[in-house]
Protein backbone atom coordinates (compact mmCIF):
# COMPACT_ATOMS: atom_id res chain seq x y z
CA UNK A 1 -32.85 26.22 5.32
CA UNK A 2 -29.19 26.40 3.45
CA UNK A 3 -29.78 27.39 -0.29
CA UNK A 4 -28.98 24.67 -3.15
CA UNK A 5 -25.78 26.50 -4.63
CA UNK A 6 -23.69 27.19 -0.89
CA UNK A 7 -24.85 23.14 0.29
CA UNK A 8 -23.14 21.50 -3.46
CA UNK A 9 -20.09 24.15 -2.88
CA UNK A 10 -19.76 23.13 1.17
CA UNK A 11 -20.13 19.46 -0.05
CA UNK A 12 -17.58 19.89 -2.37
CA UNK A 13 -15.40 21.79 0.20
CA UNK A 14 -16.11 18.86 2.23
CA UNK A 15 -14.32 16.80 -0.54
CA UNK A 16 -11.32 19.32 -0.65
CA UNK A 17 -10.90 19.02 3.63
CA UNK A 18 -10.97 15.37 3.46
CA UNK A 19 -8.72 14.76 0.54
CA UNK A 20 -6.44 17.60 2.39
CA UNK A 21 -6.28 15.16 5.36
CA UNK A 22 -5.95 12.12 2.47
CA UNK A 23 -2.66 14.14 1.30
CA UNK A 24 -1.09 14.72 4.70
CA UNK A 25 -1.64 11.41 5.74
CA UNK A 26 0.13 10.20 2.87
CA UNK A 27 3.13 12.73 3.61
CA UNK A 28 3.20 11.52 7.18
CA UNK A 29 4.04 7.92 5.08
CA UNK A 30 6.68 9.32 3.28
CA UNK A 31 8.46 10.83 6.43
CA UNK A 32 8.12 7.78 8.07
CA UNK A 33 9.54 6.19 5.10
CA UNK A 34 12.30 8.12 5.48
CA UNK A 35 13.14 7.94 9.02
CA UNK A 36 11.87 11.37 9.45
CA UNK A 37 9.24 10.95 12.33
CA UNK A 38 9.00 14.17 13.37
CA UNK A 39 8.22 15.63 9.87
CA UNK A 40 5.49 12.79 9.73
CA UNK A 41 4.22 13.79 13.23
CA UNK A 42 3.41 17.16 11.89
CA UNK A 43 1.83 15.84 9.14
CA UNK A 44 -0.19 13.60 10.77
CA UNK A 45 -1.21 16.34 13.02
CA UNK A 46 -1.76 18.26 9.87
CA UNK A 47 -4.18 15.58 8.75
CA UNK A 48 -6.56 15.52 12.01
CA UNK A 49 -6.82 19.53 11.85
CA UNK A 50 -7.90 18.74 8.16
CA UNK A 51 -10.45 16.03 8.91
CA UNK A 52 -11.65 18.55 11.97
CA UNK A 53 -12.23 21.26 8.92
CA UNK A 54 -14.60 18.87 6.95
CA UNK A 55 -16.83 18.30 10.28
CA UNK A 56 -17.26 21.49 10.42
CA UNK A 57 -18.73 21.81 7.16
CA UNK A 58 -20.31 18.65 7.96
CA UNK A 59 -22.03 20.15 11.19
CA UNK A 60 -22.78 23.47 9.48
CA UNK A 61 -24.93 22.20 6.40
CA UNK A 62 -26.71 19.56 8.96
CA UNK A 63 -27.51 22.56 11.49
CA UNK A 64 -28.89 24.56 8.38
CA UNK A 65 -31.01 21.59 7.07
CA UNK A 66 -28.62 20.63 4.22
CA UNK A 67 -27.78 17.47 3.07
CA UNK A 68 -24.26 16.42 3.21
CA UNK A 69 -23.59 14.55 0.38
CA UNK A 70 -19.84 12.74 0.67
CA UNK A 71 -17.60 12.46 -2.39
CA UNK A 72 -14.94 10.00 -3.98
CA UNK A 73 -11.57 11.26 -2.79
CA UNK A 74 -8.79 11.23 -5.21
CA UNK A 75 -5.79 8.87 -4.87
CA UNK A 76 -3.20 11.59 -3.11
CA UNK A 77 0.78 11.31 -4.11
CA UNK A 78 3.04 9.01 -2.14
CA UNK A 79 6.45 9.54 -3.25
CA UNK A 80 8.32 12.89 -3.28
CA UNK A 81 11.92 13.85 -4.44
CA UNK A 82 13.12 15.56 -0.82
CA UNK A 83 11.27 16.91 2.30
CA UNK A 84 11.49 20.04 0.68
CA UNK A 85 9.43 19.11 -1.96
CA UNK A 86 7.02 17.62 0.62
CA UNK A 87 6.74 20.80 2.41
CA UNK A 88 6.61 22.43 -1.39
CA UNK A 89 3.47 20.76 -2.16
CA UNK A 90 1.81 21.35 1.56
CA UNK A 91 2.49 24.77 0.88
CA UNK A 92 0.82 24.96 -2.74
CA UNK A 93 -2.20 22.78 -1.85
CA UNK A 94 -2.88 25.31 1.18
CA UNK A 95 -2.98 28.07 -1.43
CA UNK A 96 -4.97 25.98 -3.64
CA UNK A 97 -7.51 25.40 -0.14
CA UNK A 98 -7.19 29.07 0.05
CA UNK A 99 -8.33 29.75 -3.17
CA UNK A 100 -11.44 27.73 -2.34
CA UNK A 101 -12.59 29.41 0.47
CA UNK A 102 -12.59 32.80 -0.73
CA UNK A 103 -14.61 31.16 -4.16
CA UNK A 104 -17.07 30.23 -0.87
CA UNK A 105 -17.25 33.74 0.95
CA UNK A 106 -17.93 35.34 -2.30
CA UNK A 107 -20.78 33.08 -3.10
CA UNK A 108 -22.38 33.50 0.11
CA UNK A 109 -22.23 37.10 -0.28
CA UNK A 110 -23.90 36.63 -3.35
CA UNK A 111 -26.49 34.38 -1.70
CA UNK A 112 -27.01 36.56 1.05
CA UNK A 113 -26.25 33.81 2.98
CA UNK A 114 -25.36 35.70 6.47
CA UNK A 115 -24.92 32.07 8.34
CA UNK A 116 -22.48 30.70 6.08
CA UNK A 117 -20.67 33.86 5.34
CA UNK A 118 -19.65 34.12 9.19
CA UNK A 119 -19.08 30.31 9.35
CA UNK A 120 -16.33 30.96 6.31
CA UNK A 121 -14.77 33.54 8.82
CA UNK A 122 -12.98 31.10 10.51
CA UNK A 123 -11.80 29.79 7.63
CA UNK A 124 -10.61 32.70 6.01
CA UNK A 125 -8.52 33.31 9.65
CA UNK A 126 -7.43 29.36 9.75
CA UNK A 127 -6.04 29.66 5.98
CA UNK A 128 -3.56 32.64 6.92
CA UNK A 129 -1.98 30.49 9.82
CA UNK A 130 -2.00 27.01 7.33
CA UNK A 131 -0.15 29.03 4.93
CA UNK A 132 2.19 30.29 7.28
CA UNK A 133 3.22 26.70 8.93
CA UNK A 134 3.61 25.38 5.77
CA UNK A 135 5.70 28.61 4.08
CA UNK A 136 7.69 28.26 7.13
CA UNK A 137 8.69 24.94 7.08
CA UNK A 138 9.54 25.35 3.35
CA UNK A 139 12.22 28.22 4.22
CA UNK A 140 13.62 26.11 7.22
CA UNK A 141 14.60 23.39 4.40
CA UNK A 142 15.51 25.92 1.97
CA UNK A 143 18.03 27.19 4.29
CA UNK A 144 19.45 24.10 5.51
CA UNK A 145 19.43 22.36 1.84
CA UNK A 146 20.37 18.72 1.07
CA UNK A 147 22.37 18.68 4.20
CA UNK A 148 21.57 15.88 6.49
CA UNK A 149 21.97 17.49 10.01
CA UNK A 150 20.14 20.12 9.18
CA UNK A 151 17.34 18.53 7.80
CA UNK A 152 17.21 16.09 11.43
CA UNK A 153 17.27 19.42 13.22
CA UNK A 154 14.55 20.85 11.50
CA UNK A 155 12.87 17.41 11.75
CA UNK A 156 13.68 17.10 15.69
CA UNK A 157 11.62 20.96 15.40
CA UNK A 158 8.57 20.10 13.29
CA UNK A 159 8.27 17.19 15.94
CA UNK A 160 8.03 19.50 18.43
CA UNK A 161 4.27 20.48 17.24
CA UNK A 162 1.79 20.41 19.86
CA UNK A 163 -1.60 18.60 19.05
């Protein structure tokens, strides 16, 4: 049986995967918006991986006995000022998701809770390659700027993601 404290923090992590997936999806609207389909590809791609994080959360607190317990999602931006700024804000909220899974592996050290601890493995491993993909993408539009072809290149690249 999961302990009280790590089932409310992976229900709440739950929360943070989903409304991760909530936020991509809504970036993959913008790109489209903007003609920039392969930029909303990645997103959207993005998204799934996010909504595959919260199952398995899901899966772990139901294999343990725990009660998953689904929260409101907050309403996620729509509009942003450039792809840059897109890929910005991907790049901080994957800190931000970062953040929250090393709040988790320290409290299931301090629960002495073995399972969960070596579940949150994989996350700690996952967060270092979301961080990465999303830095990346921000230098690629760093470098290129404003410009317009470089921007469809980069787009034409971020396409390119395999699902």
């Amino acid at each position: 049986m999961i302990g009280k404290r790590i089932e409310e923090a992976l229900n709440a992590q739950i929360r943070e995967e989903l409304s991760s997936a909530y936020l991509y999806l809504s970036m993959a609207a913008y790109f489209h918006a903007e003609g920039l389909d392969g930029m909303a590809r990645w997103m959207r791609l993005q998204a799934k991986e996010e909504v595959a994080h919260a199952m398995r959360i899901f899966d772990h607190l139901v294999e343990r006995g725990g009660r998953v317990s689904l929260q409101a999602l907050p309403e996620p931006a729509f509009q942003w000022d450039s792809p840059l700024a897109a890929f910005k804000a991907a790049y901080e909220h994957e800190r931000y998701i970062t953040e929250r899974i090393d709040e988790l592996v320290v409290l299931a050290r301090e629960e002495k809770d073995n399972a969960a601890f070596q579940m949150l493995q994989w996350f700690v491993a996952e967060q270092v390659e979301e961080e990465d993909q999303t830095r990346k993408a921000v230098e690629l539009l760093e470098r290129v700027g404003p410009d317009g072809r470089g921007i469809l290149m980069i787009d034409q690249k971020l396409g390119a993601r395999a699902g």
